[in-house]
PDB file of N, CA and C in Angstrom:
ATOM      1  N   UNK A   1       0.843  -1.165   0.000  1.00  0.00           N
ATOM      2  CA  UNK A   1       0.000   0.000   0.000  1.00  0.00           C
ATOM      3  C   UNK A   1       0.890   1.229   0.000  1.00  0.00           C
ATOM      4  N   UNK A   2       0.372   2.283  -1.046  1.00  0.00           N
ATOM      5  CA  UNK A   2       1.259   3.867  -0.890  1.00  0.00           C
ATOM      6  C   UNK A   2       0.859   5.256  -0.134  1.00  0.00           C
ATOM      7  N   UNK A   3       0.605   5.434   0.300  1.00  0.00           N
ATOM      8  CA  UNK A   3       0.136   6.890   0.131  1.00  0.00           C
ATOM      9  C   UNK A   3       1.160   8.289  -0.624  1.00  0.00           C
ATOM     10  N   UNK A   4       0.049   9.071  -0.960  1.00  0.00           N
ATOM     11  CA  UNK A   4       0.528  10.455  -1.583  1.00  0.00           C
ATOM     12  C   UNK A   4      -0.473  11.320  -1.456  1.00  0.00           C
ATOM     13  N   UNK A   5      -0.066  12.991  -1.269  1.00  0.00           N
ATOM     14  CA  UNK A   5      -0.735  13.748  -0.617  1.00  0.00           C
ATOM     15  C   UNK A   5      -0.580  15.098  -1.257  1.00  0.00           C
ATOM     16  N   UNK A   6      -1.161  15.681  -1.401  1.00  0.00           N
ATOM     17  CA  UNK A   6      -1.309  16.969  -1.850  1.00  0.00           C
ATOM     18  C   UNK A   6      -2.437  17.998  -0.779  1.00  0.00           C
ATOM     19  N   UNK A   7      -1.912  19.305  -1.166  1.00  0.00           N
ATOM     20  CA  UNK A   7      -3.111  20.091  -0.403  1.00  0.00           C
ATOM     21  C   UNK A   7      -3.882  21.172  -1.286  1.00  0.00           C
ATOM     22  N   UNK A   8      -5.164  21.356  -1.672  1.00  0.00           N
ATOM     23  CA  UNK A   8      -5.919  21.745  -2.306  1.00  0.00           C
ATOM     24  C   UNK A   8      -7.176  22.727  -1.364  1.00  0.00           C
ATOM     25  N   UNK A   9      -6.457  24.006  -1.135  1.00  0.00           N
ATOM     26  CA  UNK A   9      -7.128  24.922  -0.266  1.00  0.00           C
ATOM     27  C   UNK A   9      -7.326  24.860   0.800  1.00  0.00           C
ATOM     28  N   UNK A  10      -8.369  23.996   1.647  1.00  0.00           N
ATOM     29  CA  UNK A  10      -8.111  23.451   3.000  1.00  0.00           C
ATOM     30  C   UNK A  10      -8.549  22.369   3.458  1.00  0.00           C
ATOM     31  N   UNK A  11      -8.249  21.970   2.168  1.00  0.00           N
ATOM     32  CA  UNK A  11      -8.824  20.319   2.278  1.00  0.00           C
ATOM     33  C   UNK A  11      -7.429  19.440   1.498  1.00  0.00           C
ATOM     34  N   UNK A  12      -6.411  18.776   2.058  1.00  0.00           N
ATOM     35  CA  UNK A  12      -5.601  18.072   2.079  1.00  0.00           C
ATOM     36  C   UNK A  12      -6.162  16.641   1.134  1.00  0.00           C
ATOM     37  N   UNK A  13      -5.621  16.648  -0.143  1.00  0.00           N
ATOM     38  CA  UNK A  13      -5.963  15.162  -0.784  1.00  0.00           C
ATOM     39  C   UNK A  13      -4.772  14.253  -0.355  1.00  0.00           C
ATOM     40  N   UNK A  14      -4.993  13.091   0.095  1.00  0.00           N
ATOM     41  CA  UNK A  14      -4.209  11.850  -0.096  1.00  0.00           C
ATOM     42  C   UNK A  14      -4.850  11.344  -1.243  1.00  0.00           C
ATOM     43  N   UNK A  15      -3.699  10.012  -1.637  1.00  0.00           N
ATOM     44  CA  UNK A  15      -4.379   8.929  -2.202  1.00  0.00           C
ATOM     45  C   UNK A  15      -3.554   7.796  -1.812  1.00  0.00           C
ATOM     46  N   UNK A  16      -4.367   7.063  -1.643  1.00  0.00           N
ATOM     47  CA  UNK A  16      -3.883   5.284  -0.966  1.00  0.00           C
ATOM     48  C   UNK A  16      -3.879   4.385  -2.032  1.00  0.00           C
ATOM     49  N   UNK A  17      -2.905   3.543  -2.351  1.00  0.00           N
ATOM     50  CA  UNK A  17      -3.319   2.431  -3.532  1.00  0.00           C
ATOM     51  C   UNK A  17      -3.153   1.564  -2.367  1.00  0.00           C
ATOM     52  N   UNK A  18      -3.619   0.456  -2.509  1.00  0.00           N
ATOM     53  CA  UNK A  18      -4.055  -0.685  -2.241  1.00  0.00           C
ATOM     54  C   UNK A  18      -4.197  -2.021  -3.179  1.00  0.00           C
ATOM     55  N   UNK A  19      -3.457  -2.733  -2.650  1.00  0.00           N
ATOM     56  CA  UNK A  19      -3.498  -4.400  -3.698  1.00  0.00           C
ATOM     57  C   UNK A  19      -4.081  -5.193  -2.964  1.00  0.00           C
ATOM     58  N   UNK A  20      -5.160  -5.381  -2.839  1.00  0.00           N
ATOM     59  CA  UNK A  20      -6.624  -5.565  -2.138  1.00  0.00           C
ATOM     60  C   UNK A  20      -8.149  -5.209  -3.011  1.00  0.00           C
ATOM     61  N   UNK A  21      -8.844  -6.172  -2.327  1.00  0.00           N
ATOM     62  CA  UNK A  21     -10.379  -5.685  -2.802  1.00  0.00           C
ATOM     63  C   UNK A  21     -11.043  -4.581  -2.160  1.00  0.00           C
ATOM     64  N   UNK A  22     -10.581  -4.364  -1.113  1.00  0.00           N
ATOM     65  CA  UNK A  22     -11.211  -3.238  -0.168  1.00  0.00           C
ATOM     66  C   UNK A  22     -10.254  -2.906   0.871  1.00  0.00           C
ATOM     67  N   UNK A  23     -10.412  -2.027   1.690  1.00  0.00           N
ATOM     68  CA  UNK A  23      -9.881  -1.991   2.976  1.00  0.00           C
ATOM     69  C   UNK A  23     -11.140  -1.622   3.840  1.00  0.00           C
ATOM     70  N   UNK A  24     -10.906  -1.817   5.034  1.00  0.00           N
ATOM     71  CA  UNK A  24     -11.968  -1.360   6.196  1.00  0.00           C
ATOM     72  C   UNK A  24     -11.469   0.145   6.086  1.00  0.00           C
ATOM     73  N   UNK A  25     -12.604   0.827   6.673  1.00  0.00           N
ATOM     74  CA  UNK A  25     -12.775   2.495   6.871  1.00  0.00           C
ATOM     75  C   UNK A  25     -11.944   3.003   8.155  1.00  0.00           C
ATOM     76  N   UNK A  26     -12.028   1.976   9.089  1.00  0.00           N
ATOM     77  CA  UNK A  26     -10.764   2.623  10.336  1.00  0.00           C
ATOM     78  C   UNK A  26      -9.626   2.214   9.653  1.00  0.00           C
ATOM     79  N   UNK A  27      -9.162   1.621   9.366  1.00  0.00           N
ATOM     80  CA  UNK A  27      -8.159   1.099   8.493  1.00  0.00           C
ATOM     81  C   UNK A  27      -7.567   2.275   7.671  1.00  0.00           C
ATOM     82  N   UNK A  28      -8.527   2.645   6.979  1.00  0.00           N
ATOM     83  CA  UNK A  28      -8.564   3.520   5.883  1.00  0.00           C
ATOM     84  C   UNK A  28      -7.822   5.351   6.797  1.00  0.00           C
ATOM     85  N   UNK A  29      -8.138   5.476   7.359  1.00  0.00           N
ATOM     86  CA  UNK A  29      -8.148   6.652   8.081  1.00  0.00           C
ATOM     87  C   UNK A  29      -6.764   6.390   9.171  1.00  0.00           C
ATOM     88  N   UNK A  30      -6.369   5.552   9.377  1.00  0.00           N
ATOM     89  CA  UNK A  30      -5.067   4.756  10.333  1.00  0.00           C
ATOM     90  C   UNK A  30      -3.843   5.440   8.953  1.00  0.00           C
ATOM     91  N   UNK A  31      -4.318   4.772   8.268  1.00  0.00           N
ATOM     92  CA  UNK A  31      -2.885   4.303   6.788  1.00  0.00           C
ATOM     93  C   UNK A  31      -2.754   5.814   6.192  1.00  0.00           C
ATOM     94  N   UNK A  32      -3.704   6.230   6.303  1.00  0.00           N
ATOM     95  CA  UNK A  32      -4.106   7.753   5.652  1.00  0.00           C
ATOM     96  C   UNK A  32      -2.988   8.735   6.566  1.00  0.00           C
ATOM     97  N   UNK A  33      -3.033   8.058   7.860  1.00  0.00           N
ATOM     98  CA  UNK A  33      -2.461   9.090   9.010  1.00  0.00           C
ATOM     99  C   UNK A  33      -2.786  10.271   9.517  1.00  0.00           C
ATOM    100  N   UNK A  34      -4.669  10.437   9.276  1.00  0.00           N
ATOM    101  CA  UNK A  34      -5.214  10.973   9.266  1.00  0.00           C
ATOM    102  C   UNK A  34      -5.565  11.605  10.935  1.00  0.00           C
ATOM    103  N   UNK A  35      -5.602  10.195  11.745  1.00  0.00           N
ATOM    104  CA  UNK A  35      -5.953   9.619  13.044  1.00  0.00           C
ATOM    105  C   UNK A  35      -4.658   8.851  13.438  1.00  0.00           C
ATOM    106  N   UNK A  36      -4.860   9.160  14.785  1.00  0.00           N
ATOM    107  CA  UNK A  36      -3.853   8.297  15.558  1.00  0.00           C
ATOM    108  C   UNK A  36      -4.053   6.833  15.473  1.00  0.00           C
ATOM    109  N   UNK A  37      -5.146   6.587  15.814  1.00  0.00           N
ATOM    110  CA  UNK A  37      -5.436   5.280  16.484  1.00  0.00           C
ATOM    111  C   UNK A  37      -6.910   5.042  15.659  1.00  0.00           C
ATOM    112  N   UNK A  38      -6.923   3.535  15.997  1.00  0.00           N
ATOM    113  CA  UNK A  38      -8.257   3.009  15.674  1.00  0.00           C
ATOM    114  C   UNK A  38      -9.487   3.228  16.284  1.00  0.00           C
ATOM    115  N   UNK A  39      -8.977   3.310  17.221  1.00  0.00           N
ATOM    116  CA  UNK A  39     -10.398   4.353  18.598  1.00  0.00           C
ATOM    117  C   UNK A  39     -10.787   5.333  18.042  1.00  0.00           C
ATOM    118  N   UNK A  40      -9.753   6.648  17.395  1.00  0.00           N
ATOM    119  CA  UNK A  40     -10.028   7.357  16.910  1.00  0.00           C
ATOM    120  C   UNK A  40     -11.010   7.629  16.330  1.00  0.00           C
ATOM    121  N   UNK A  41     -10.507   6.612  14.892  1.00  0.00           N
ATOM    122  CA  UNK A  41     -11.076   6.619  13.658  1.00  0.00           C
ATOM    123  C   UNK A  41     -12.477   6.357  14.234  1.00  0.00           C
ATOM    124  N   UNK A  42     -13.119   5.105  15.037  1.00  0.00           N
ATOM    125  CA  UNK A  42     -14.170   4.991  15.212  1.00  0.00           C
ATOM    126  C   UNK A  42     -14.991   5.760  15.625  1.00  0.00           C
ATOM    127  N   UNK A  43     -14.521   6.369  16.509  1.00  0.00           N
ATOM    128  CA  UNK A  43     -15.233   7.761  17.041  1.00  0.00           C
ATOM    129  C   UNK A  43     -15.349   8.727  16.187  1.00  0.00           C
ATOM    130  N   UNK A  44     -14.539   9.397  15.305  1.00  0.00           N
ATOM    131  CA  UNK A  44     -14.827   9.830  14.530  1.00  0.00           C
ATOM    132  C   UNK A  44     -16.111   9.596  13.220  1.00  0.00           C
ATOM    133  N   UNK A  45     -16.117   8.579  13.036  1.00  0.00           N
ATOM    134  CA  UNK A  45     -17.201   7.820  12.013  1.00  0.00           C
ATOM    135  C   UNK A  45     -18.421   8.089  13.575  1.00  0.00           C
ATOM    136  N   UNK A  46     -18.670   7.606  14.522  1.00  0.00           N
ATOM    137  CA  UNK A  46     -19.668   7.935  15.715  1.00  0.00           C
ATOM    138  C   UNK A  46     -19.910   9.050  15.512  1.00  0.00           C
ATOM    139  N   UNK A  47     -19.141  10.551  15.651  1.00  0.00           N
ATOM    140  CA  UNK A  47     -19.433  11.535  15.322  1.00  0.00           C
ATOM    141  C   UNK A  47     -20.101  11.992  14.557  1.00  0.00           C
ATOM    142  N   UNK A  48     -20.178  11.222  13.542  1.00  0.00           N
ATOM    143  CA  UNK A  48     -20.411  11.873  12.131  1.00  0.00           C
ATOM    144  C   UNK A  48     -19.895  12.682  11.261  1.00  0.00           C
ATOM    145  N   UNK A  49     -18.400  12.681  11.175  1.00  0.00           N
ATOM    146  CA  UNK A  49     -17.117  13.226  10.651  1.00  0.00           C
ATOM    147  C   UNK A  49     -17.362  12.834   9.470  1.00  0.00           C
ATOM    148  N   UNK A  50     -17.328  11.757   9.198  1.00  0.00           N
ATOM    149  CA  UNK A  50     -16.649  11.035   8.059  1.00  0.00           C
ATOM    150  C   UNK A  50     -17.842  10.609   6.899  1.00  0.00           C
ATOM    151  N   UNK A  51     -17.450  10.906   5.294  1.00  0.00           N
ATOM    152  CA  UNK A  51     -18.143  10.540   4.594  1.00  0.00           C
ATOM    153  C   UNK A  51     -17.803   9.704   3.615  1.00  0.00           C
ATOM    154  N   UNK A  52     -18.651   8.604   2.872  1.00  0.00           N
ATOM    155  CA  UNK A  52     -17.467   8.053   2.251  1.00  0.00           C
ATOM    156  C   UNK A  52     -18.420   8.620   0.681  1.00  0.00           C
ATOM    157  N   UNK A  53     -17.891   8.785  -0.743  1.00  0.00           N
ATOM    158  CA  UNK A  53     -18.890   9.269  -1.844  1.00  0.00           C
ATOM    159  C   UNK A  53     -19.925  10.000  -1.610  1.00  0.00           C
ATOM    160  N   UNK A  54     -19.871  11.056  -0.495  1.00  0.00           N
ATOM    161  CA  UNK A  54     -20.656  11.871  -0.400  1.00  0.00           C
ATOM    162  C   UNK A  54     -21.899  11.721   0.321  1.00  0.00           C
ATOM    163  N   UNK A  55     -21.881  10.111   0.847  1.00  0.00           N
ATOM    164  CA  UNK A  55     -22.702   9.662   1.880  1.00  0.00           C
ATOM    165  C   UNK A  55     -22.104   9.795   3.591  1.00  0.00           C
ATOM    166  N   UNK A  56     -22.820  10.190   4.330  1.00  0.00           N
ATOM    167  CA  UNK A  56     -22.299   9.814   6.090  1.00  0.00           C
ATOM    168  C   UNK A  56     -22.272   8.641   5.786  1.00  0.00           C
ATOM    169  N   UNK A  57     -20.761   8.420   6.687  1.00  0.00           N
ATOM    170  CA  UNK A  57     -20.408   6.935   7.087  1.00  0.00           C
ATOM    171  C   UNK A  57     -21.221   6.188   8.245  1.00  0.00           C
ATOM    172  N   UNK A  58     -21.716   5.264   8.721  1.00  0.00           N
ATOM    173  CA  UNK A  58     -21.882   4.617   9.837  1.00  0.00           C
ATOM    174  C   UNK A  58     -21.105   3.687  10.404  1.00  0.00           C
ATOM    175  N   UNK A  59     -20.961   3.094   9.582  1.00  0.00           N
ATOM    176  CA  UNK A  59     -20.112   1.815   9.844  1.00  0.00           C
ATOM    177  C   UNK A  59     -19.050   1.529   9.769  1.00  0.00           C
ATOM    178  N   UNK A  60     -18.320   1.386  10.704  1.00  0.00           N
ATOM    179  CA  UNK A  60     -16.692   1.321  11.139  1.00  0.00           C
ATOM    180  C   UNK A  60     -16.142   0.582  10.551  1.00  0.00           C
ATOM    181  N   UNK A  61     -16.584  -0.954   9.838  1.00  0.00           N
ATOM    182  CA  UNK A  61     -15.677  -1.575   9.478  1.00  0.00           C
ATOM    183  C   UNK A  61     -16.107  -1.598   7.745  1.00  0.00           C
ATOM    184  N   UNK A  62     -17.210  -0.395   7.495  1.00  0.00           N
ATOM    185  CA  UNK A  62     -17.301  -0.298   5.907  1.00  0.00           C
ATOM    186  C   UNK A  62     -16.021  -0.325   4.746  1.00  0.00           C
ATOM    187  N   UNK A  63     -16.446  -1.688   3.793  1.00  0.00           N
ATOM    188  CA  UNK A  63     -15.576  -1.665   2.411  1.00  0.00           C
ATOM    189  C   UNK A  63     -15.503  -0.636   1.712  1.00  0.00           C
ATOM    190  N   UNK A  64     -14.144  -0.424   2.000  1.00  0.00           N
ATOM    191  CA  UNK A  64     -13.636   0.797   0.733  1.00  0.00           C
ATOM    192  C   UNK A  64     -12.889   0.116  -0.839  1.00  0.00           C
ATOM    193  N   UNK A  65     -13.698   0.780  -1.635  1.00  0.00           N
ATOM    194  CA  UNK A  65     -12.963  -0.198  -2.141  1.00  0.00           C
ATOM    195  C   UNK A  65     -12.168   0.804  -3.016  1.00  0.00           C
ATOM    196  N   UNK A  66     -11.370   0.106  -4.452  1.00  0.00           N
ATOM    197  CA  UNK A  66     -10.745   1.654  -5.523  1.00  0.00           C
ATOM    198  C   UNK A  66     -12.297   2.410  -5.888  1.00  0.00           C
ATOM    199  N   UNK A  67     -11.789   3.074  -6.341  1.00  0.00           N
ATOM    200  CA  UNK A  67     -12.278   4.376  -6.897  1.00  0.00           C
ATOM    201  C   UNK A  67     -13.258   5.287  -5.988  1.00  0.00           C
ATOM    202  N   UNK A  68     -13.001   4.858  -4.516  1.00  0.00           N
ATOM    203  CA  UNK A  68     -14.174   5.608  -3.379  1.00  0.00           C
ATOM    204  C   UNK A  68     -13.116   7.209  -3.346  1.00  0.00           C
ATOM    205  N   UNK A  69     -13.680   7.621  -2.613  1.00  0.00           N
ATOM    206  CA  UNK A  69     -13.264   8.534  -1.853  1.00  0.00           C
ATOM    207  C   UNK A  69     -13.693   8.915  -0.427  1.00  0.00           C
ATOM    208  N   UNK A  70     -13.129   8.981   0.744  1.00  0.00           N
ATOM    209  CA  UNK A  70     -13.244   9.090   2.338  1.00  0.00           C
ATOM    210  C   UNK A  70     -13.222  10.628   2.779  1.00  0.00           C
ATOM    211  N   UNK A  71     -13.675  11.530   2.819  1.00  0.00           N
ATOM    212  CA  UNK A  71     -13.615  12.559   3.528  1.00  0.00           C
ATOM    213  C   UNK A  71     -13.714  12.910   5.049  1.00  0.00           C
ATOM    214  N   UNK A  72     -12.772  13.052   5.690  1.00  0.00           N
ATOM    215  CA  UNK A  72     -13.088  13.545   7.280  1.00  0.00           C
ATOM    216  C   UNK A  72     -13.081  14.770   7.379  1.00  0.00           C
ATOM    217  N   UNK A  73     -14.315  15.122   7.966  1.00  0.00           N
ATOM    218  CA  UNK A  73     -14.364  16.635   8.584  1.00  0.00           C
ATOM    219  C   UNK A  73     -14.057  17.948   7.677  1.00  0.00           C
ATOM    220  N   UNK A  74     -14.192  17.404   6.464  1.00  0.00           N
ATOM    221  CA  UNK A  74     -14.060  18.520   5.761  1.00  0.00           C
ATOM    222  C   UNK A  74     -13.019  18.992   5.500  1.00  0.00           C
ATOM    223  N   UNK A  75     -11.740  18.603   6.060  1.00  0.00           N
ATOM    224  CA  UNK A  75     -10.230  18.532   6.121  1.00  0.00           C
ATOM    225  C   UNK A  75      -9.481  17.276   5.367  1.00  0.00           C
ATOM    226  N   UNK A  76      -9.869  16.021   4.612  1.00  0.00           N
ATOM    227  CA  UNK A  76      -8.998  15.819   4.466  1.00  0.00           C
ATOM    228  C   UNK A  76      -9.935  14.747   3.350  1.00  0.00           C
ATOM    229  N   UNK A  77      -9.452  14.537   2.664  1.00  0.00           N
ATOM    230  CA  UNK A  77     -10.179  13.748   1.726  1.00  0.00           C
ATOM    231  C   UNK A  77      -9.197  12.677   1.089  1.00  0.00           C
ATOM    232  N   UNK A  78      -9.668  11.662   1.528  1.00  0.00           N
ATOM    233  CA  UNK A  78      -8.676  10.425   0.854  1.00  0.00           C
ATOM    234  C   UNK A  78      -9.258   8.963   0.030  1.00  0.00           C
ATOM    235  N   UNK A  79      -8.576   9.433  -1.433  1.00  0.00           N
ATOM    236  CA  UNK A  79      -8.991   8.751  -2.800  1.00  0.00           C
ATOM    237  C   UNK A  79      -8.272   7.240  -2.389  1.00  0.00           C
ATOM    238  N   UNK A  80      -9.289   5.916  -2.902  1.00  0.00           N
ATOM    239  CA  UNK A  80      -8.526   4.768  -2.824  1.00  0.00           C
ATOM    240  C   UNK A  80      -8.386   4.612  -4.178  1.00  0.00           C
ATOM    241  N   UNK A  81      -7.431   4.293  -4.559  1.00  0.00           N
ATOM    242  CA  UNK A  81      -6.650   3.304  -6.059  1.00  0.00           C
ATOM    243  C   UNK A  81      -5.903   2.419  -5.983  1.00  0.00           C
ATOM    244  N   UNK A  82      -6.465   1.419  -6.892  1.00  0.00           N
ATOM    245  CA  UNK A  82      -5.775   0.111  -6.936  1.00  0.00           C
ATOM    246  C   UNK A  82      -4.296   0.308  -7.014  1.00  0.00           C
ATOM    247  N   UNK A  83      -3.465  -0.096  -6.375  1.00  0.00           N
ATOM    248  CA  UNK A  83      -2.277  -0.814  -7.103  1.00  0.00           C
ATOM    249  C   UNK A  83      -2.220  -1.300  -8.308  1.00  0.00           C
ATOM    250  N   UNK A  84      -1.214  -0.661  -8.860  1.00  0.00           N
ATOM    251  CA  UNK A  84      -0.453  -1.756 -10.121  1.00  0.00           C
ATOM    252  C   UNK A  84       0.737  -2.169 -10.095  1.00  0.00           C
TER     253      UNK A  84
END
């Protein structure tokens, strides 16, 4: 898995490839380095931080798969892409 990051006004893009079918959403937000911890991340998704395609997230251990995109808080938005 890679990450790469850019910042685009005040919203910070990553992008994660992944050689996988999915990753989990705390997962997703861990690798991102978005969040410290996995507690975090969960709480955060509890909050209602986190969106994944423009939907609120609920579910902590939701499939991400390529071509999603994860937004937290309006700060940070992170694209999944496959590996090649």
């Amino acid at each position: 898995m890679e990450r790469k990051s850019a910042k685009t006004g005040n919203v910070k893009k990553i992008t994660i490839e992944i050689d996988t079918e999915f990753i989990p959403a705390v997962s997703l937000l861990k690798l991102a380095g978005v969040v410290e911890s996995g507690g975090q991340a969960s709480y955060e998704i509890e909050q209602g931080r986190v969106t994944m395609d423009g939907v609120l997230l609920t579910e902590k251990r939701k499939k991400v798969r390529p071509g999603s995109t994860v937004v937290l808080d309006n700060r940070f938005a992170i694209y999944v892409s496959r590996k090649e």
